[in-house]
Protein backbone atom coordinates (compact mmCIF):
# COMPACT_ATOMS: atom_id res chain seq x y z
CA UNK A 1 -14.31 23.25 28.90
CA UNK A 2 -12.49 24.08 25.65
CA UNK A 3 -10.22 21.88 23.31
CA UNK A 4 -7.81 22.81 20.71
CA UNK A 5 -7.26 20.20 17.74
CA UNK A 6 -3.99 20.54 15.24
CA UNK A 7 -4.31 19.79 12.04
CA UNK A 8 -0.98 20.11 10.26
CA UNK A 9 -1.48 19.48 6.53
CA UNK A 10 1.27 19.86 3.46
CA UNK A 11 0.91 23.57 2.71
CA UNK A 12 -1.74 25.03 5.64
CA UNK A 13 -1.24 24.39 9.46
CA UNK A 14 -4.84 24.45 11.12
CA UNK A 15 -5.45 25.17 14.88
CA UNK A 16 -8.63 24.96 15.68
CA UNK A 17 -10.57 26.01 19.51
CA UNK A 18 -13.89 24.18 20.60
CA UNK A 19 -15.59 25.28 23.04
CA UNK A 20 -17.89 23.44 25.62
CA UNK A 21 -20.74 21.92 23.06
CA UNK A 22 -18.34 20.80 20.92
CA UNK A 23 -18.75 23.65 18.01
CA UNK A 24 -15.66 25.68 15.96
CA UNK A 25 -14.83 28.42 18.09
CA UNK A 26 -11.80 29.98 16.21
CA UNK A 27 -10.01 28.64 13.72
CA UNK A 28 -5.78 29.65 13.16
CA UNK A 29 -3.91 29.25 9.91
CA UNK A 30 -0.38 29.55 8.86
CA UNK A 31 1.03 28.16 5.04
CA UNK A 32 4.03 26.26 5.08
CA UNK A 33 6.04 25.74 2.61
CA UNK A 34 7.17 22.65 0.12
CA UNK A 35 10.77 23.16 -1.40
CA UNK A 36 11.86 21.15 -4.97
CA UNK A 37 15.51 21.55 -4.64
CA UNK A 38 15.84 19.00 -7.10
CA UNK A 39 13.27 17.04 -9.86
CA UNK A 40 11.06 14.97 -8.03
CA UNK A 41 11.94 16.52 -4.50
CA UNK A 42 9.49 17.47 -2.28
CA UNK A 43 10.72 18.66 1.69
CA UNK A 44 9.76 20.45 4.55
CA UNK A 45 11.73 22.89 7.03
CA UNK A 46 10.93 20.74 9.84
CA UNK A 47 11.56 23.37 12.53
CA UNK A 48 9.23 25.70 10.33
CA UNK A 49 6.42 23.14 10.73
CA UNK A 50 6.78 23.36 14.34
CA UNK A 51 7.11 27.23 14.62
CA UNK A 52 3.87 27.59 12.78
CA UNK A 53 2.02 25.05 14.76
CA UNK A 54 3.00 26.61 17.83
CA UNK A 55 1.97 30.17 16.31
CA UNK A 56 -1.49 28.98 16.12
CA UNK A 57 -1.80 27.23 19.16
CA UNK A 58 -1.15 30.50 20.56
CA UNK A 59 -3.20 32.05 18.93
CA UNK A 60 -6.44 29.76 19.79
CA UNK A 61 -5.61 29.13 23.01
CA UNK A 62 -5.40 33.28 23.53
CA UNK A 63 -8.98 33.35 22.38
CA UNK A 64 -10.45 30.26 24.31
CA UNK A 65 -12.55 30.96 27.43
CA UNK A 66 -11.47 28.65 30.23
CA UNK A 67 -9.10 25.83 31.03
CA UNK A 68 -7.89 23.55 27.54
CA UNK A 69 -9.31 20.21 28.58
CA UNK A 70 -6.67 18.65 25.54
CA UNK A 71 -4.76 18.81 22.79
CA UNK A 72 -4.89 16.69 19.44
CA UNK A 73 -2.76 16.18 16.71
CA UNK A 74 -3.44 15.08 13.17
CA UNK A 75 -0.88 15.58 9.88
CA UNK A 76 -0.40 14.49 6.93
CA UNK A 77 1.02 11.39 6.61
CA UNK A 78 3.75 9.19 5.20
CA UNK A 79 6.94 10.70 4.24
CA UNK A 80 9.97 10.64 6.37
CA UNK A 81 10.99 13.02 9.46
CA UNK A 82 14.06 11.93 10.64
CA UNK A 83 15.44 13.01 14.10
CA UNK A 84 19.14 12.60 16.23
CA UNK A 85 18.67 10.77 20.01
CA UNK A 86 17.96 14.04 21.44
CA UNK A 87 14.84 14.45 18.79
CA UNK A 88 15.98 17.17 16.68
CA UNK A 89 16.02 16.98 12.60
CA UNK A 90 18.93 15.22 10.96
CA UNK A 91 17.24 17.33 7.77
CA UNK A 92 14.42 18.17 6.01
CA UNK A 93 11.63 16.46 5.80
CA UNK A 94 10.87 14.01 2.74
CA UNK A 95 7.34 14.21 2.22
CA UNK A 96 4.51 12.03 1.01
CA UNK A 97 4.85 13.22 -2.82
CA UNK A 98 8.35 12.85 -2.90
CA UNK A 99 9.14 10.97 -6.01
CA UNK A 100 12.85 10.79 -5.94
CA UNK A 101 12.64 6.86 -5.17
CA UNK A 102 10.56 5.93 -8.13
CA UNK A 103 12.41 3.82 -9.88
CA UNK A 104 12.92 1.45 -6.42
CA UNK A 105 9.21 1.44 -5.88
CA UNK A 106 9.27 0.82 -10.01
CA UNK A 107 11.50 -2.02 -9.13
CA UNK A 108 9.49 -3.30 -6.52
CA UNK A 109 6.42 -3.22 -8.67
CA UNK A 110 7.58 -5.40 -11.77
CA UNK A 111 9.42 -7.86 -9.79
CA UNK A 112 6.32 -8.78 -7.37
CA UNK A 113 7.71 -7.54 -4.45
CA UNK A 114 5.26 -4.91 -3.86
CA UNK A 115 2.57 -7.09 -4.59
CA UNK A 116 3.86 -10.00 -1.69
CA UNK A 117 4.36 -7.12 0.47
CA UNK A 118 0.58 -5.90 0.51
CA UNK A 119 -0.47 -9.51 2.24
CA UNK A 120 0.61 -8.47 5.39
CA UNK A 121 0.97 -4.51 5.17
CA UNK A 122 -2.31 -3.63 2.67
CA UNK A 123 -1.07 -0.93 1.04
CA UNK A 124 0.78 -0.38 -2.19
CA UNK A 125 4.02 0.40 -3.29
CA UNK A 126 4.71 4.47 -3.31
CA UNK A 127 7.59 6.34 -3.81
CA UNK A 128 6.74 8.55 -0.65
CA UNK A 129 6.64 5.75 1.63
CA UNK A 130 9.36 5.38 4.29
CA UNK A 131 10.64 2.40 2.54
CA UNK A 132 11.38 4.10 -0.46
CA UNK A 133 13.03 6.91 0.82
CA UNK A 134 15.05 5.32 3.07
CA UNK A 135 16.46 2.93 0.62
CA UNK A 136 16.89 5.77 -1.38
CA UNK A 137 19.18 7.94 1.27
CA UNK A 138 20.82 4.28 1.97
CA UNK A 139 22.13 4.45 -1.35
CA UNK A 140 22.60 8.31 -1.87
CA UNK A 141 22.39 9.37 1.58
CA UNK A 142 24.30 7.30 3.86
CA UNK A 143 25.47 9.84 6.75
CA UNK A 144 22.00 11.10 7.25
CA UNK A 145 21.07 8.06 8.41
CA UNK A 146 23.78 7.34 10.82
CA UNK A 147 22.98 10.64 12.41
CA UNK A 148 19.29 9.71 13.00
CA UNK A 149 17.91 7.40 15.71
CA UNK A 150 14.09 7.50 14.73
CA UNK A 151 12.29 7.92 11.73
CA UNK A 152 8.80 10.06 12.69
CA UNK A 153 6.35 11.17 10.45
CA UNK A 154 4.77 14.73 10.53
CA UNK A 155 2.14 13.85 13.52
CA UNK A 156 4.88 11.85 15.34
CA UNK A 157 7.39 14.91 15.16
CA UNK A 158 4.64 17.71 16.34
CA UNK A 159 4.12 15.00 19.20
CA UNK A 160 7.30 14.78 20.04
CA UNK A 161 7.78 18.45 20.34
CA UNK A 162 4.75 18.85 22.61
CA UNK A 163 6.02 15.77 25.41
CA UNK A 164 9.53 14.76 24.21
CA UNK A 165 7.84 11.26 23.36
CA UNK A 166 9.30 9.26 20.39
CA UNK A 167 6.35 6.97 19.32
CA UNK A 168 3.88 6.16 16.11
CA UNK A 169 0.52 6.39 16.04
CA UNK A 170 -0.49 3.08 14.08
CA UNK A 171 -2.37 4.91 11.64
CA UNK A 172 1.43 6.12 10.51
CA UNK A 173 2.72 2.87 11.45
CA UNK A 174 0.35 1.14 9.18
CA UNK A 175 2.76 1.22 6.12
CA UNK A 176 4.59 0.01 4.91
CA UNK A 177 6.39 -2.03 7.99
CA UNK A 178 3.47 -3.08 9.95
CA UNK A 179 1.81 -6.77 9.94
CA UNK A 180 -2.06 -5.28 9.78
CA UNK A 181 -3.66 -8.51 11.29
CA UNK A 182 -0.66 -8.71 14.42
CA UNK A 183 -0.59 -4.61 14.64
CA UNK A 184 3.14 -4.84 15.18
CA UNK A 185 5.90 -3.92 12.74
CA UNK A 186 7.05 -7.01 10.20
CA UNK A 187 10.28 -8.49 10.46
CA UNK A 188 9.50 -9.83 7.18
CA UNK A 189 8.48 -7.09 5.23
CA UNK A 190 12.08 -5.21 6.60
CA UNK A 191 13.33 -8.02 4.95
CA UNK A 192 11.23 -8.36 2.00
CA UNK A 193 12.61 -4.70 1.23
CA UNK A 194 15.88 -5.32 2.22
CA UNK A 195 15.56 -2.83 5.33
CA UNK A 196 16.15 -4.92 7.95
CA UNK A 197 18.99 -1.76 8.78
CA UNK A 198 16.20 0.51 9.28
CA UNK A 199 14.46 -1.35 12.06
CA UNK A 200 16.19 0.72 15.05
CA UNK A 201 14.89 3.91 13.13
CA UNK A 202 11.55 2.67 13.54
CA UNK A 203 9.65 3.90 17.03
CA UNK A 204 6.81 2.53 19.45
CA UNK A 205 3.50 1.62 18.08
CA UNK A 206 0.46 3.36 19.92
CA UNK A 207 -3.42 3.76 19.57
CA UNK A 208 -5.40 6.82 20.90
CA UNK A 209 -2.41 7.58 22.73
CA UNK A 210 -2.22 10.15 25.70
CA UNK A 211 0.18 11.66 27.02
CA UNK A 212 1.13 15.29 29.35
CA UNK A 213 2.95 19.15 27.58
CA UNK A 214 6.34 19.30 28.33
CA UNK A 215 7.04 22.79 29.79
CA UNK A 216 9.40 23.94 26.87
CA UNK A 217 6.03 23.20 24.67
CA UNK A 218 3.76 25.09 27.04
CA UNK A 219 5.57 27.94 27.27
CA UNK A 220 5.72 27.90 23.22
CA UNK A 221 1.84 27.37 22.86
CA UNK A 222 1.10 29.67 25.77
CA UNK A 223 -0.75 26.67 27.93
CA UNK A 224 0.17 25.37 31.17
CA UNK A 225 2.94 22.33 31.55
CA UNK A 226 0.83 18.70 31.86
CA UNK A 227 -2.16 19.64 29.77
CA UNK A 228 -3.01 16.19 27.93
CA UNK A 229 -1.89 15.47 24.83
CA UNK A 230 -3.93 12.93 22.09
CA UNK A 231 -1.87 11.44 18.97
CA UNK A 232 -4.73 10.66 16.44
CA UNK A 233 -4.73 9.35 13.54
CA UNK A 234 -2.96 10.74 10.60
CA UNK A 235 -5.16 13.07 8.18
CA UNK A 236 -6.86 11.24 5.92
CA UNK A 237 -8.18 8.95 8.42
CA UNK A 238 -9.07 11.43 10.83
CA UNK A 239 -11.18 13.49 7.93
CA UNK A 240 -13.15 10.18 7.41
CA UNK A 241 -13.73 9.97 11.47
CA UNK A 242 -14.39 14.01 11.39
CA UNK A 243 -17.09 13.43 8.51
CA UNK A 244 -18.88 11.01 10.63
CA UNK A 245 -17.99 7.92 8.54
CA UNK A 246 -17.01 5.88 11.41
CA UNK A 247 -18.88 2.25 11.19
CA UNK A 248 -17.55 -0.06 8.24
CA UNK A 249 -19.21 0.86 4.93
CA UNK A 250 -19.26 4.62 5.23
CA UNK A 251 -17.19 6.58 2.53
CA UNK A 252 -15.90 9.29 2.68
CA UNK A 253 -13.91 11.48 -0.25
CA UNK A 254 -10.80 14.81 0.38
CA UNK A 255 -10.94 16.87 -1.99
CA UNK A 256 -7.31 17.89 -1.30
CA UNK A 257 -3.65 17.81 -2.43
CA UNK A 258 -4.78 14.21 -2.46
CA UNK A 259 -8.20 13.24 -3.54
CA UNK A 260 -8.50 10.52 -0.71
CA UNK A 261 -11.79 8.04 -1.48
CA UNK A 262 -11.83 5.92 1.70
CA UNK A 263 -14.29 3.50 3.57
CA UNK A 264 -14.02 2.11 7.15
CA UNK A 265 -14.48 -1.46 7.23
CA UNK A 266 -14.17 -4.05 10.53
CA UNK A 267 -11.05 -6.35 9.14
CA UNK A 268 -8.08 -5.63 6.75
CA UNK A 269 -8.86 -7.97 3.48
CA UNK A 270 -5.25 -8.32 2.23
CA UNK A 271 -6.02 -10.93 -0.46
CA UNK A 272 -7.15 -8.48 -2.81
CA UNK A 273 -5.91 -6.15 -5.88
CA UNK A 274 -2.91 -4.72 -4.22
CA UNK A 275 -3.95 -1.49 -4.55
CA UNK A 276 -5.04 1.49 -2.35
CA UNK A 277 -3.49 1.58 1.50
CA UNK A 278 -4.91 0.37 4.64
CA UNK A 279 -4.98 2.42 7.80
CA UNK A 280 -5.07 0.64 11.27
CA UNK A 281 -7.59 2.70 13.29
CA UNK A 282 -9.02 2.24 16.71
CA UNK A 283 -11.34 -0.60 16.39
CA UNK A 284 -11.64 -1.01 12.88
CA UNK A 285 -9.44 0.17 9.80
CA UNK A 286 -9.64 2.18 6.73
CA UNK A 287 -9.32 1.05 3.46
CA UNK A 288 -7.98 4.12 1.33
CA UNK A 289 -7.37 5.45 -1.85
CA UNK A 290 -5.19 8.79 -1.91
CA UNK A 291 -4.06 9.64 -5.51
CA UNK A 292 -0.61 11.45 -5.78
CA UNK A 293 -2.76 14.14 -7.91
CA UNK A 294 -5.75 16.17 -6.42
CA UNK A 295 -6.69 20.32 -6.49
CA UNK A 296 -2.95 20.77 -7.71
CA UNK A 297 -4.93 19.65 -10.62
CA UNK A 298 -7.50 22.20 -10.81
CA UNK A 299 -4.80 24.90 -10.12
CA UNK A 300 -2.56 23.76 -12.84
CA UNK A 301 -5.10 24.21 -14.79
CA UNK A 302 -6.49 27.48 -13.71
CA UNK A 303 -3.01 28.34 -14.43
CA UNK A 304 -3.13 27.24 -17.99
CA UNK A 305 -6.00 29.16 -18.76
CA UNK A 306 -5.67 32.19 -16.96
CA UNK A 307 -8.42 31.89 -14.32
CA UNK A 308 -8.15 33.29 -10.67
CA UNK A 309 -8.92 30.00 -8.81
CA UNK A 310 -11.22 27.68 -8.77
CA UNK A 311 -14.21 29.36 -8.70
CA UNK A 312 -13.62 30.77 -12.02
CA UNK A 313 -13.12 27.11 -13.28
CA UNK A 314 -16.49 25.50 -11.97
CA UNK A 315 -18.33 28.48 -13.93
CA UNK A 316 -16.10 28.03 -16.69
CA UNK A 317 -17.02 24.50 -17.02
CA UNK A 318 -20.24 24.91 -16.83
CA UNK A 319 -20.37 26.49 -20.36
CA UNK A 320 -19.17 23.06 -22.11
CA UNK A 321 -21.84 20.04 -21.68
CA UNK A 322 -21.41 16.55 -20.12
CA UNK A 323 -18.38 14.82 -21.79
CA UNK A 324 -16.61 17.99 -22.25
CA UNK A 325 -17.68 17.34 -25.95
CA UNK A 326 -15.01 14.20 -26.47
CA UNK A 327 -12.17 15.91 -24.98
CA UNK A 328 -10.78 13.52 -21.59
CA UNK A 329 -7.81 14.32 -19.37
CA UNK A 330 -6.20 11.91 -17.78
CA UNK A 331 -5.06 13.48 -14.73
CA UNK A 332 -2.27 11.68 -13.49
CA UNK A 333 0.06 14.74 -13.13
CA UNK A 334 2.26 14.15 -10.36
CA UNK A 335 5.92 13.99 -10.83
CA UNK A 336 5.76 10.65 -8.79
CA UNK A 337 3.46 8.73 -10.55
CA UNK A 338 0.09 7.35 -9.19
CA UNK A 339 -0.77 5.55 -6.33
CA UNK A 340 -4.49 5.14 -6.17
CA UNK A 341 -6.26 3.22 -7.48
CA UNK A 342 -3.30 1.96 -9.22
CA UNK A 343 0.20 2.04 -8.67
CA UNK A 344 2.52 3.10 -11.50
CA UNK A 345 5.37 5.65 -11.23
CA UNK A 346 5.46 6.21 -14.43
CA UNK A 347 2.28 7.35 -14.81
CA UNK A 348 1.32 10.74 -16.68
CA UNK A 349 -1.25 12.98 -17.66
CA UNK A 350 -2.67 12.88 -21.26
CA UNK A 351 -5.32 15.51 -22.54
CA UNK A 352 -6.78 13.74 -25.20
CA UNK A 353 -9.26 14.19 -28.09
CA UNK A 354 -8.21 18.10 -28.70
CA UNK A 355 -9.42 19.65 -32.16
CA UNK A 356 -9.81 23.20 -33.33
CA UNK A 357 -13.50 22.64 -32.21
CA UNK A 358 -12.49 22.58 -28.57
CA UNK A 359 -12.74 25.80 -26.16
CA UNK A 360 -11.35 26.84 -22.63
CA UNK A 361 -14.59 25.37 -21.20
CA UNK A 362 -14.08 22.31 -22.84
CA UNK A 363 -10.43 21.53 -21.06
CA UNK A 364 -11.88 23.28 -17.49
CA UNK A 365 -14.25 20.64 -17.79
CA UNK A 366 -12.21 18.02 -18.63
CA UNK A 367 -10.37 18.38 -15.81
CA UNK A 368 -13.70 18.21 -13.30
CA UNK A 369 -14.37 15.17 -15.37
CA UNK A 370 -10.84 13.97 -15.39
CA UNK A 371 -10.57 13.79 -11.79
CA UNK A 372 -13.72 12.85 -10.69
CA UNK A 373 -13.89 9.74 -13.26
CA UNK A 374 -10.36 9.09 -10.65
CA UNK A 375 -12.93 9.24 -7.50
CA UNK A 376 -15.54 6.93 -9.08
CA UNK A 377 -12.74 4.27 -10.08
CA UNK A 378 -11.05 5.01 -6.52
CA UNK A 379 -14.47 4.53 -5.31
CA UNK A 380 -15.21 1.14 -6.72
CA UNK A 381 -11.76 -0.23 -6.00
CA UNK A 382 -13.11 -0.02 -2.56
CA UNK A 383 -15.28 -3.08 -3.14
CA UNK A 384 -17.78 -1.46 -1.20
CA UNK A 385 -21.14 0.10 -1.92
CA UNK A 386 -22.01 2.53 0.48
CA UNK A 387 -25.08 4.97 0.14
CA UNK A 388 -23.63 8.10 0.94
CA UNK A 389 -20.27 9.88 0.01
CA UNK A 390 -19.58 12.61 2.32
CA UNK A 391 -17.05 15.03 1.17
CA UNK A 392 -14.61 17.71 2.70
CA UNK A 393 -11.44 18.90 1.45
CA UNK A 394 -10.60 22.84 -0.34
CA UNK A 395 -12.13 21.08 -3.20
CA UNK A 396 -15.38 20.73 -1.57
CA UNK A 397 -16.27 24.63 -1.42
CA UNK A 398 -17.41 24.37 -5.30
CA UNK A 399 -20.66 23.05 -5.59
CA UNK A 400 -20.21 22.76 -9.30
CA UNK A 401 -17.48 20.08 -8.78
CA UNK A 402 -19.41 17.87 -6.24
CA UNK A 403 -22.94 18.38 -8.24
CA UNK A 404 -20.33 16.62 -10.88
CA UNK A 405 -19.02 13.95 -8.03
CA UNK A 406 -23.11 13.01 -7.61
CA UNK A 407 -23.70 12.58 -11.04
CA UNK A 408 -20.19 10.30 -11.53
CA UNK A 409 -20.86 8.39 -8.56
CA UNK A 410 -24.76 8.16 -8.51
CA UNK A 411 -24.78 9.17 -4.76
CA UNK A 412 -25.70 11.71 -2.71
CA UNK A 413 -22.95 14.15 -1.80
CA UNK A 414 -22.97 15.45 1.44
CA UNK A 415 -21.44 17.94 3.19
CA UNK A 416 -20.02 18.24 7.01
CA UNK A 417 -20.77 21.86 8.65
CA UNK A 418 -16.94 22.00 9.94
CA UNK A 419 -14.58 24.44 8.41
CA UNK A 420 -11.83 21.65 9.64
CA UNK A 421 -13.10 18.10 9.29
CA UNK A 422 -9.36 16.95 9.84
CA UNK A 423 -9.58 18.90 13.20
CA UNK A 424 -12.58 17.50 13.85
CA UNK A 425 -11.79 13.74 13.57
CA UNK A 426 -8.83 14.45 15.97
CA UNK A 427 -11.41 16.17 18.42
CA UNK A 428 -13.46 12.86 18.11
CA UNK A 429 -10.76 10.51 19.09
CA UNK A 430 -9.32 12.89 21.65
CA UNK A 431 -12.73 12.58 23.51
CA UNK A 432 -12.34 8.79 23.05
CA UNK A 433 -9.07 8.83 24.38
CA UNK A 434 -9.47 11.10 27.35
CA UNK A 435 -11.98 9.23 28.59
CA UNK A 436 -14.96 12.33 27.70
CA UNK A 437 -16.74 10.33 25.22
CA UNK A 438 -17.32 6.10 25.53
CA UNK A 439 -16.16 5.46 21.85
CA UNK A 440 -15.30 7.44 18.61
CA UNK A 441 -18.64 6.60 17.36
CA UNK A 442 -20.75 8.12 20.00
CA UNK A 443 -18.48 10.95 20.15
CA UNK A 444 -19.09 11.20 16.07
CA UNK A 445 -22.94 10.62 16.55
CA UNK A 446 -23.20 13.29 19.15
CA UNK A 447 -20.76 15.69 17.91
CA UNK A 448 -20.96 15.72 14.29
CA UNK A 449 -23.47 17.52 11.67
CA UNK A 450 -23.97 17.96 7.75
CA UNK A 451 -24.25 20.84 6.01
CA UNK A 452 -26.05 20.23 2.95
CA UNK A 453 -26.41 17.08 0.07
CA UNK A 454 -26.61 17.33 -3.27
CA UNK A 455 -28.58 14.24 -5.23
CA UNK A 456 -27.32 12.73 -8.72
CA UNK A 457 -29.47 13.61 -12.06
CA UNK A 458 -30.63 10.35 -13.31
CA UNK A 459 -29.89 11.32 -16.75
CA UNK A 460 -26.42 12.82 -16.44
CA UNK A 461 -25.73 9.58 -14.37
CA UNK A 462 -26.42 7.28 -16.69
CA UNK A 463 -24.40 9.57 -19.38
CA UNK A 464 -21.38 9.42 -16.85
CA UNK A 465 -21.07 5.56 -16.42
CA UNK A 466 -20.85 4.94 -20.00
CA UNK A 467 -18.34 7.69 -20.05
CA UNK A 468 -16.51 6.14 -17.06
CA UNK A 469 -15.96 2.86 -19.37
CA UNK A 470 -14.40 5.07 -21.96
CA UNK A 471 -11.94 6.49 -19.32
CA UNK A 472 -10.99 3.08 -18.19
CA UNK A 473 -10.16 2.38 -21.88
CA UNK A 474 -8.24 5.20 -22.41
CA UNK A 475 -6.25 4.92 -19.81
CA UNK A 476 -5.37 1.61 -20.50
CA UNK A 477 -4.14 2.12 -24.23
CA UNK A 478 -2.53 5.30 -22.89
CA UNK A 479 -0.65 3.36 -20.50
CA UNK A 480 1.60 1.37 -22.47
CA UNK A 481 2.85 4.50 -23.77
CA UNK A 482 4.35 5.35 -20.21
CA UNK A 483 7.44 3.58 -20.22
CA UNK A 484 8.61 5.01 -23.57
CA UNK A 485 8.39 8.37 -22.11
CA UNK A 486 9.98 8.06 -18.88
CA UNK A 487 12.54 6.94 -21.65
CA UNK A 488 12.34 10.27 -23.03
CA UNK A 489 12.53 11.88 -19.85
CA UNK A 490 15.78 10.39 -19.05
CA UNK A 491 17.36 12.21 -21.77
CA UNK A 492 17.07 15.66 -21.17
């Protein structure tokens, strides 16, 4: 018995082999690429996606031992991957971070729309939903769209290539068309948007669905024609799954591209803050909050001060004290805004309380701070109070940063042993699916082990939740500044 599990993410493809008890047998990487060809753009060579998960298929299923019981598929989500009838790309992909439809979702926002949409959909506005971006090629794009016949996302077009099938998996479906409580996609909220043009781009809605390799794919992956295929759930729900946070009130937290604090809870509560997304998941849901800024934050600044990666940073930060010594950053740094666990496209990053007294440790740890002050209020957005937060993510490897996520939170941080916890989660609901394992939850229970935990320091926690108050503050005053400069912004 061996499995292979995809995990295509925004800049790394992961391919990873299990073999018969379940544990990491070899693990395949390839980067991708993001192109900017224009302020706010973010895309993706679709056909480059594809080559390099098929390259590491190939290359796990050459090192596997025995017949590949399945394939899975996870990706990132959101974004828009549009394809012709016969499934090819009509263009580049517009991904998640894509911020070129800000001033729609901006729109949206002040006039309430947003807002009335969440009561049926459960997520917020975001400029790298397919809402936004198709209204935004309506208006700038118009021929794209009348070559495409169905709007895919990253997991839907890697499915598609493996069995020629056209469908969503209704963690992708989720938002922003779908009615949460019916499942199904929203003839109101097409027209709430004024997309009700877009509904023939939209495809099928499944759940832990199966279906067979299309010879073209085999002979690309180097597995035989008819091998199952399982469309999981997109990323950042299958990381929660693949930590083992599968029954409500688990938590889980990415340290990734997007710093993604999530829960799993039994019902979608859409009479809340309209913040955050919800994610329709076999059995339950998750209720998520994935920032437009994550590690590009801790890279931008191990760019500013001249450190080799992150590493470097976490030992760097460790020479300042608790508080950084008055100096905050607000980390909202993303072109597009923030999402989570507000939404404001005009959001942006401050670094505040600078004086000749402050050194390069004090801004590295400002930014730990700065971001993880984001998890806690991400965190209790949530609504939720679980007793665990179980982390994964690139951001996870530095045990400086999540001794700093403990403290913030007051919880213990814990650790999965997989290299892939993405991978992972797919694995889980691919056993589900295929009939292997009776539910996602004994497959998780059976299948699924922690590395290590690290426990808050009472005294640096109750440091960190008065300086959480002062972060809320700051934010706020800083706020009402953002307007003025996407003011100044427009005149360049």
């Amino acid at each position: 018995m061996a499995i292979i599990c995809v995990d295509a993410g925004t800049t790394v493809i992961k391919a990873v082999g299990y073999d018969a008890e379940g544990a990491e047998a070899y693990v395949a990487r390839r980067e991708t690429a993001v192109s900017r060809p224009a302020p706010g753009h973010a895309e993706q060579d679709m056909g480059a996606v594809w080559e390099a998960v098929a390259a590491t298929v190939r290359e796990v299923a050459a090192r596997l031992d025995g017949d590949v019981d399945f394939v899975a598929v996870t990706a990132q989500g959101d974004g828009c991957w549009l394809v012709d009838s016969k499934g090819e790309p009509t263009g580049p992909a517009i991904l998640w971070n894509d911020a070129r439809a800000a001033s729609t979702v901006d729109a949206w926002t002040r006039s309430g729309i947003a807002a009335e949409a969440f009561r049926l959909n459960g997520s917020s506005a975001a400029s790298g939903l397919p809402h936004a971006i198709l209204t935004w090629l309506h208006a700038n794009d118009p021929g794209r769209l009348d070559r495409s016949s169905a709007m895919l996302t990253c997991g839907g077009w890697i499915f598609a290539k493996l069995t020629g099938e056209l469908v969503a998996d209704e963690s992708d479906a989720s938002a922003p068309f779908m009615d949460l409580r019916a499942r199904a996609y929203s003839p109101s909220l097409l027209a709430l948007f004024g997309t009700e043009w877009a509904e023939r781009l939209l495809p099928p809605i499944r759940s832990g669905h199966v279906a067979e390799l299309t010879r073209e794919a085999a002979a690309a992956l180097g597995l035989p024609a008819g091998t199952p295929v399982v469309m999981a759930p997109y990323d950042i729900a299958a990381t929660a799954l693949g930590a083992g946070a599968v029954r409500a009130g688990q938590a889980c937290g990415i340290l990734g591209t997007t710093l993604c604090t999530e829960i799993i809870v039994d019902s979608a509560d859409l009479e809340g803050e309209p913040t955050g997304i919800t994610i329709a998941i076999p059995g339950g849901y998750v209720r998520a909050f994935p920032t437009f800024a994550g590690t590009e934050v801790v890279q931008w600044t191990c760019r500013l001060l001249g450190l080799n990666g992150p590493a470097e940073l976490g030992d760097l930060a460790l020479l300042s004290q608790p508080g950084a010594r008055g100096l905050t950053l607000l980390p909202y740094l993303s072109p597009a805004g923030e999402r989570a666990p507000f939404s404001d496209p005009l959001a942006r990053g401050s670094l505040l309380g600078m004086s000749f007294e402050h050194g390069r440790e004090d801004v590295a740890r400002a930014a730990l701070e700065g971001l993880t002050m984001v998890i806690r209020d991400c965190l209790a957005a949530t609504g939720a109070e679980p007793t665990e937060l179980r982390v994964c993510g690139g951001g996870s490897n530095s045990t400086v940063w999540l001794q700093l996520i403990a403290d913030v939170t007051g919880l213990p941080v814990r650790r999965p042993a997989d290299a892939e916890v993405g991978a992972r989660g797919a694995y889980l609901v691919g056993l589900a699916a295929t009939g292997a394992a009776p539910s996602i939850a004994a497959a998780a229970s059976e299948r699924v082990r922690m590395r290590d935990a690290l426990e808050p320091a009472p005294a640096r926690q109750a440091l960190y939740s008065r300086l959480f108050d002062d972060f809320l503050t700051l934010r706020g005053t800083n706020a009402a500044s953002w307007p003025l400069l996407a003011e100044m912004r427009g005149r360049r």
